[in-house]
PDB file of N, CA and C in Angstrom:
ATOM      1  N   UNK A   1       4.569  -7.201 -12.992  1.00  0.00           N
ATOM      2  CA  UNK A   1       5.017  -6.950 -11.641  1.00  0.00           C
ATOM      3  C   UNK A   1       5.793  -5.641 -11.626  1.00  0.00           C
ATOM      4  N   UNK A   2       5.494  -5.133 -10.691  1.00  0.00           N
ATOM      5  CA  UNK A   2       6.140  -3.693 -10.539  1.00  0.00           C
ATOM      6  C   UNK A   2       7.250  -3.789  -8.984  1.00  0.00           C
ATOM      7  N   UNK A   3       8.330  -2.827  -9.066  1.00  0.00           N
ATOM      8  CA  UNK A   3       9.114  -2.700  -8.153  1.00  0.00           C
ATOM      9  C   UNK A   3       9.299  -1.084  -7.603  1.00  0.00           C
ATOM     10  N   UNK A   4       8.670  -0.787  -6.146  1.00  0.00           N
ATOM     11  CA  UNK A   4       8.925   0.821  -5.291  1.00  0.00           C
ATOM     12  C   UNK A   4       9.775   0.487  -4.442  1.00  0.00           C
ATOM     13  N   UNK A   5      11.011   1.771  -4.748  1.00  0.00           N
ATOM     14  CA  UNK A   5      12.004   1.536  -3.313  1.00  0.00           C
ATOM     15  C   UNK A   5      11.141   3.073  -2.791  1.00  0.00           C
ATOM     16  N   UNK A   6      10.750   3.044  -1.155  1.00  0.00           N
ATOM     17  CA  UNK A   6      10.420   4.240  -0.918  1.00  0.00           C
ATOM     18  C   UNK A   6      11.862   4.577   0.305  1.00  0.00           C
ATOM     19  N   UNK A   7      12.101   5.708   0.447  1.00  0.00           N
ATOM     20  CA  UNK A   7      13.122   6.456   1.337  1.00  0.00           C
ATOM     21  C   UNK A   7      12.597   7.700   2.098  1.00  0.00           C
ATOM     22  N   UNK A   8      12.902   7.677   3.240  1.00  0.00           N
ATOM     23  CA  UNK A   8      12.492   8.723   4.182  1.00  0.00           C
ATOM     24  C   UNK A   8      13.644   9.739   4.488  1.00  0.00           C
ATOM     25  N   UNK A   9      13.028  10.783   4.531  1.00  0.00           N
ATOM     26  CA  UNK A   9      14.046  12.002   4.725  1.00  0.00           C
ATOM     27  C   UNK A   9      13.111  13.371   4.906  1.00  0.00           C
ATOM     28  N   UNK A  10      13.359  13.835   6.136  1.00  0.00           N
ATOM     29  CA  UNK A  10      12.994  15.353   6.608  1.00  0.00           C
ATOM     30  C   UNK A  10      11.224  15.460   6.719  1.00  0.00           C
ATOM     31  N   UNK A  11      10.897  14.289   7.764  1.00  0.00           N
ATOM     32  CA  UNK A  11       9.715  13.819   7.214  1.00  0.00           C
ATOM     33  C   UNK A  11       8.367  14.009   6.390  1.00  0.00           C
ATOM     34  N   UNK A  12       9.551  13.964   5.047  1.00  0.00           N
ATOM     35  CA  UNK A  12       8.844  13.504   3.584  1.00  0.00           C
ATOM     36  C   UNK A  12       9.249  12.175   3.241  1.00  0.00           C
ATOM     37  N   UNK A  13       7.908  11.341   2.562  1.00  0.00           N
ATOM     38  CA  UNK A  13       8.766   9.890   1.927  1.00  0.00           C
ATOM     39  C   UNK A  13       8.690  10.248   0.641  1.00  0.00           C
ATOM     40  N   UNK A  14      10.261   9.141   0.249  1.00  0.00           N
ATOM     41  CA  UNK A  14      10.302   9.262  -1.339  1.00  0.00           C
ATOM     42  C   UNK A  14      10.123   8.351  -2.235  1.00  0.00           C
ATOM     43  N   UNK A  15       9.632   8.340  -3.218  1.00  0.00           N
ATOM     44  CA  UNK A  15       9.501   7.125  -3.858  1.00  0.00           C
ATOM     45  C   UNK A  15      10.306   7.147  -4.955  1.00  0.00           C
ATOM     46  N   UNK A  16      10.643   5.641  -5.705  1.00  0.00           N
ATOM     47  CA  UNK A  16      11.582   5.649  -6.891  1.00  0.00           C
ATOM     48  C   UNK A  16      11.036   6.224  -7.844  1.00  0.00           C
ATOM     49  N   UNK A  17       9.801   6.294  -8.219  1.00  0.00           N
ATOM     50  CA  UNK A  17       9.124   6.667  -9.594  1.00  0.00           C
ATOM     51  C   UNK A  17       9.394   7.826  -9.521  1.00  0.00           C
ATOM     52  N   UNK A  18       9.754   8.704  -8.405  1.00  0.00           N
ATOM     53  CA  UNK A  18       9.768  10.620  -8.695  1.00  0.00           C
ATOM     54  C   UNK A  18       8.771  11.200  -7.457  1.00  0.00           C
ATOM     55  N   UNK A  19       7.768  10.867  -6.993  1.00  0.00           N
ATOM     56  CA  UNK A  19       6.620  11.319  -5.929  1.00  0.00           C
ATOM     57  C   UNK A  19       7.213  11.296  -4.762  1.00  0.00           C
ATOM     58  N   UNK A  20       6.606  12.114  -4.116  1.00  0.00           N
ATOM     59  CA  UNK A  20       7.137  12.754  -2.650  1.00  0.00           C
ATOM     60  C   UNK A  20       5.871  13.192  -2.112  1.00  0.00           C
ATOM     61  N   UNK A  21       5.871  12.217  -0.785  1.00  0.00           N
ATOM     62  CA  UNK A  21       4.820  12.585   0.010  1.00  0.00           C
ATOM     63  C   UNK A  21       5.136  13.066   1.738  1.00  0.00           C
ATOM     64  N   UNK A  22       4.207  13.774   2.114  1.00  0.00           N
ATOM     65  CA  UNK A  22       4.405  14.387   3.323  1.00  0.00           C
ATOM     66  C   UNK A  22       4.278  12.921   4.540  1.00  0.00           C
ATOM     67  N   UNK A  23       4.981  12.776   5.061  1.00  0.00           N
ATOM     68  CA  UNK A  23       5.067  11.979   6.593  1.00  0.00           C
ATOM     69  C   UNK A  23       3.181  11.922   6.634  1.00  0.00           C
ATOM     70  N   UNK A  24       2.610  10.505   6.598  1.00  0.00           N
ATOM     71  CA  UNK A  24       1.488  10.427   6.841  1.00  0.00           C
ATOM     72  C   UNK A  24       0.381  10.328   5.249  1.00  0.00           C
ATOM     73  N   UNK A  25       0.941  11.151   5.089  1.00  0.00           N
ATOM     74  CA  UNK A  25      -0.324  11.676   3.403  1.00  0.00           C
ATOM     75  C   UNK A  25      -0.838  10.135   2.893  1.00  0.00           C
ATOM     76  N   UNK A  26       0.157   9.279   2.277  1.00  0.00           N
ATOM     77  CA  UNK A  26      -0.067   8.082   1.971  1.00  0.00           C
ATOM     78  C   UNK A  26      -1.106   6.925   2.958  1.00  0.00           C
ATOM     79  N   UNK A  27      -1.356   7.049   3.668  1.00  0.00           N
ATOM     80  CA  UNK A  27      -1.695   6.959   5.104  1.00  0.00           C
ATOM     81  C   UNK A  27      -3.448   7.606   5.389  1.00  0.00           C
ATOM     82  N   UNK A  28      -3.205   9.028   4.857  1.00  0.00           N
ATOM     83  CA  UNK A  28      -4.606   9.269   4.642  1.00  0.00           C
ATOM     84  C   UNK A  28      -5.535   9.645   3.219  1.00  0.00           C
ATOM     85  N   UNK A  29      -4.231   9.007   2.189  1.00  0.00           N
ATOM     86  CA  UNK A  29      -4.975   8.578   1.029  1.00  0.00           C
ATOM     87  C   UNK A  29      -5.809   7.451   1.131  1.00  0.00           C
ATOM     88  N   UNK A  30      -5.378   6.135   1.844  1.00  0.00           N
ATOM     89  CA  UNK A  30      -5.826   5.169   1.626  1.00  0.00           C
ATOM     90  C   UNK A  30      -6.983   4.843   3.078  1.00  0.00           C
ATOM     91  N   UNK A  31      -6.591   5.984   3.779  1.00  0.00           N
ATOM     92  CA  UNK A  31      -8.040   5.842   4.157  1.00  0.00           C
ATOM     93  C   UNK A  31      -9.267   6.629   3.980  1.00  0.00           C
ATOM     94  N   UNK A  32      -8.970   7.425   3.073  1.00  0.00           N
ATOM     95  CA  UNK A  32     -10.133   8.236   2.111  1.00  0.00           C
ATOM     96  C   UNK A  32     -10.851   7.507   1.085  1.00  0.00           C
ATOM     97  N   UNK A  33      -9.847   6.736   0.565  1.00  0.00           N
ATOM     98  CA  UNK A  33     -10.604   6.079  -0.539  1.00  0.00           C
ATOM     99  C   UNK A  33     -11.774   5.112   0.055  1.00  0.00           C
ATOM    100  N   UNK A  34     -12.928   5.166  -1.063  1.00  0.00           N
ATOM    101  CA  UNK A  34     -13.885   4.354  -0.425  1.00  0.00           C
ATOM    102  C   UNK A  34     -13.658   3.195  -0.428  1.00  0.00           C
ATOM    103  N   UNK A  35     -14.722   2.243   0.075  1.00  0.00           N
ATOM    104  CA  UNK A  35     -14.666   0.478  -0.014  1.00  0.00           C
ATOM    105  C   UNK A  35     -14.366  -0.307  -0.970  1.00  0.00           C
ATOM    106  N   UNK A  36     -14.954  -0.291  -1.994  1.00  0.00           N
ATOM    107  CA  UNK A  36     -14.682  -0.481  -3.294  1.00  0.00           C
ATOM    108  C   UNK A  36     -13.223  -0.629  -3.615  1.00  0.00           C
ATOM    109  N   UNK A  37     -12.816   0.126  -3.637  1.00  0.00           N
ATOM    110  CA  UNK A  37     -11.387   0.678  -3.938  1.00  0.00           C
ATOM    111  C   UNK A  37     -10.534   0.018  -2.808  1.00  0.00           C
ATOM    112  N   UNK A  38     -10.642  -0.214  -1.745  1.00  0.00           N
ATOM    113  CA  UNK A  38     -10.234  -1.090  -0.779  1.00  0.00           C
ATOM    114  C   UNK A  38     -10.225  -2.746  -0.992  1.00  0.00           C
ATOM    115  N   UNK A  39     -11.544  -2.836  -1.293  1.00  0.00           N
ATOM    116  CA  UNK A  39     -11.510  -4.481  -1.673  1.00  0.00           C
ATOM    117  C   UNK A  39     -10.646  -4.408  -2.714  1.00  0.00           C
ATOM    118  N   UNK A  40     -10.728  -4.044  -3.547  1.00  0.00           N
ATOM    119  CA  UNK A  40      -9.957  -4.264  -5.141  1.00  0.00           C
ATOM    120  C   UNK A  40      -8.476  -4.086  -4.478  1.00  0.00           C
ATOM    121  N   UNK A  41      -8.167  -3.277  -3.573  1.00  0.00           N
ATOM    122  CA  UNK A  41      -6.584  -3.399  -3.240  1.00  0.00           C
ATOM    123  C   UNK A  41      -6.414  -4.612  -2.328  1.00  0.00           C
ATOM    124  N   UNK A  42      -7.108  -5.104  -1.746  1.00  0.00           N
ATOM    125  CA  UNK A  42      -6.466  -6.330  -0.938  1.00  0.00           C
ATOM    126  C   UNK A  42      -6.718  -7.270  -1.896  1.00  0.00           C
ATOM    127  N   UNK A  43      -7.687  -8.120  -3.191  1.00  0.00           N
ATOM    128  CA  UNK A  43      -7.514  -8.847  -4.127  1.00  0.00           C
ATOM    129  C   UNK A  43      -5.866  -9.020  -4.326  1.00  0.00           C
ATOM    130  N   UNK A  44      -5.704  -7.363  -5.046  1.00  0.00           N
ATOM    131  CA  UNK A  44      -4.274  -7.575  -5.470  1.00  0.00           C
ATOM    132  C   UNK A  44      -3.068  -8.040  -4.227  1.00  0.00           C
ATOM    133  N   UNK A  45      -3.495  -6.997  -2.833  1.00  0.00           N
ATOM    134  CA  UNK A  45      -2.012  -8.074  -2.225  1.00  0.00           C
ATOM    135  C   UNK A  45      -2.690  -9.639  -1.767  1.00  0.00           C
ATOM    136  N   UNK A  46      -3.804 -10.175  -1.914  1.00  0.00           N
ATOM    137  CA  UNK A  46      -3.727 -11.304  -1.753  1.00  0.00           C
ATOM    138  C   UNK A  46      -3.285 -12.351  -2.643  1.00  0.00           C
ATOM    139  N   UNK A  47      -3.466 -11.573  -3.929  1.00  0.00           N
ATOM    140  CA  UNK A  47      -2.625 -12.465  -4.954  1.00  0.00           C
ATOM    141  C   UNK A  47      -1.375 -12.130  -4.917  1.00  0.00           C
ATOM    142  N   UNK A  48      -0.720 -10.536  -4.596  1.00  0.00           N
ATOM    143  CA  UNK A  48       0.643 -11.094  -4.480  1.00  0.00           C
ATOM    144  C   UNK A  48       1.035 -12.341  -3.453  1.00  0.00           C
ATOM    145  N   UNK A  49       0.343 -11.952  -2.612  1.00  0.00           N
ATOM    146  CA  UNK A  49       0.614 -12.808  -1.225  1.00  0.00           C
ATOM    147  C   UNK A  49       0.583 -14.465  -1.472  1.00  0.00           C
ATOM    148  N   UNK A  50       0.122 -14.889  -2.382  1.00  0.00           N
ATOM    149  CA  UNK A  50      -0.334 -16.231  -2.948  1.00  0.00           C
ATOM    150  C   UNK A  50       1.327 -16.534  -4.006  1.00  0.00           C
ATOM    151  N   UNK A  51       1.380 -15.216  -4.662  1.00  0.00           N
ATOM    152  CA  UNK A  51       2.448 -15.437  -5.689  1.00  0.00           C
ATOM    153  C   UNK A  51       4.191 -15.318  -4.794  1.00  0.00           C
ATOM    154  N   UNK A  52       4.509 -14.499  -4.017  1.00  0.00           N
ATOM    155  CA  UNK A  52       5.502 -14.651  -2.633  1.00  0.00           C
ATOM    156  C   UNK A  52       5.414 -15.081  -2.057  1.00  0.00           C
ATOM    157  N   UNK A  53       3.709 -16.235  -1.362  1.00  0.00           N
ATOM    158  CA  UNK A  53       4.209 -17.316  -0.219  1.00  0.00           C
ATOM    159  C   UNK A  53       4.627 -16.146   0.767  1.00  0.00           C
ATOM    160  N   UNK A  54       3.896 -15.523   0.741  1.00  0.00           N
ATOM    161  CA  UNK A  54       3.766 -14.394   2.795  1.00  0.00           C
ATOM    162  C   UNK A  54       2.755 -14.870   3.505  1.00  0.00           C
ATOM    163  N   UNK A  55       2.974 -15.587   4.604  1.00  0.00           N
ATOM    164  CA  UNK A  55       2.013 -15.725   5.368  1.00  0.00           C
ATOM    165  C   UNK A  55       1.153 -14.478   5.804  1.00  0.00           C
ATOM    166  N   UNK A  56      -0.407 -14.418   5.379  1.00  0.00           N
ATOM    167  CA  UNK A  56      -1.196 -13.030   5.887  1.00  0.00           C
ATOM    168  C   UNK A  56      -1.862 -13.617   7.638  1.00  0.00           C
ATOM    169  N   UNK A  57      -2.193 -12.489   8.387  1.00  0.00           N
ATOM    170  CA  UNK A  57      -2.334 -12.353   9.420  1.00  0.00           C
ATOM    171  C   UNK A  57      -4.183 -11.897   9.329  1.00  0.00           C
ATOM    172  N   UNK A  58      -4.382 -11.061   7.767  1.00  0.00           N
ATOM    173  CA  UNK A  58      -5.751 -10.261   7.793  1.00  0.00           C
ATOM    174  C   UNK A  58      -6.221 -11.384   6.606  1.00  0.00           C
ATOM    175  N   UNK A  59      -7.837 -10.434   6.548  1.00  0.00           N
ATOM    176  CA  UNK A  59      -9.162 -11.310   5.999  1.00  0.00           C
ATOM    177  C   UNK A  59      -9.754  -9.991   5.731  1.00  0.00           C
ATOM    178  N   UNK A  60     -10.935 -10.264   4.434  1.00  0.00           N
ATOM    179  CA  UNK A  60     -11.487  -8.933   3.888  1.00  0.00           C
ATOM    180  C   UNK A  60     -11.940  -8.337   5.963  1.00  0.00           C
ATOM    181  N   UNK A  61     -12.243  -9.018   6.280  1.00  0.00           N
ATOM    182  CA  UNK A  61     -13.451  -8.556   7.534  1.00  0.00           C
ATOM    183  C   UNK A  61     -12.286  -7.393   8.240  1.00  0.00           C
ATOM    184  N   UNK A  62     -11.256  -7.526   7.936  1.00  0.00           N
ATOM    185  CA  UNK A  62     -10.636  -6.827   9.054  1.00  0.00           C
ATOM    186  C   UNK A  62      -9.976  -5.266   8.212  1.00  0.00           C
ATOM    187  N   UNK A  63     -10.165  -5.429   6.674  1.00  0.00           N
ATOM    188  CA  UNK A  63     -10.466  -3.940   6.389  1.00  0.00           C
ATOM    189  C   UNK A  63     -11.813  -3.293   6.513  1.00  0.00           C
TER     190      UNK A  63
END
């Protein structure tokens, strides 16, 4: 399990690991990436989501 605090300032966000992204960028990383790469990221928050007990609202259909 991994832990990101991200922080906003001068709209750039910051992240704990050291990376700094422009207001948005993160945003249109992840909608560049193809499908593939999409399914494989909701697997993982659905298993976090299973392992924290978060009620989800989405389903693959709605990425």
């Amino acid at each position: 399990m991994f832990e990101i605090e991200a922080h906003y300032h001068d709209r750039k966000i910051y992240l704990s690991d050291g990376r700094v992204y422009q207001l948005g960028e993160i945003l249109l990383r992840y909608f560049s990436v193809n499908s593939t790469v999409l399914g494989e990221l909701f697997n993982v928050c659905e298993h976090a989501n299973r392992e924290l007990n978060i009620s989800s609202l989405f389903c693959p259909a709605d990425i």
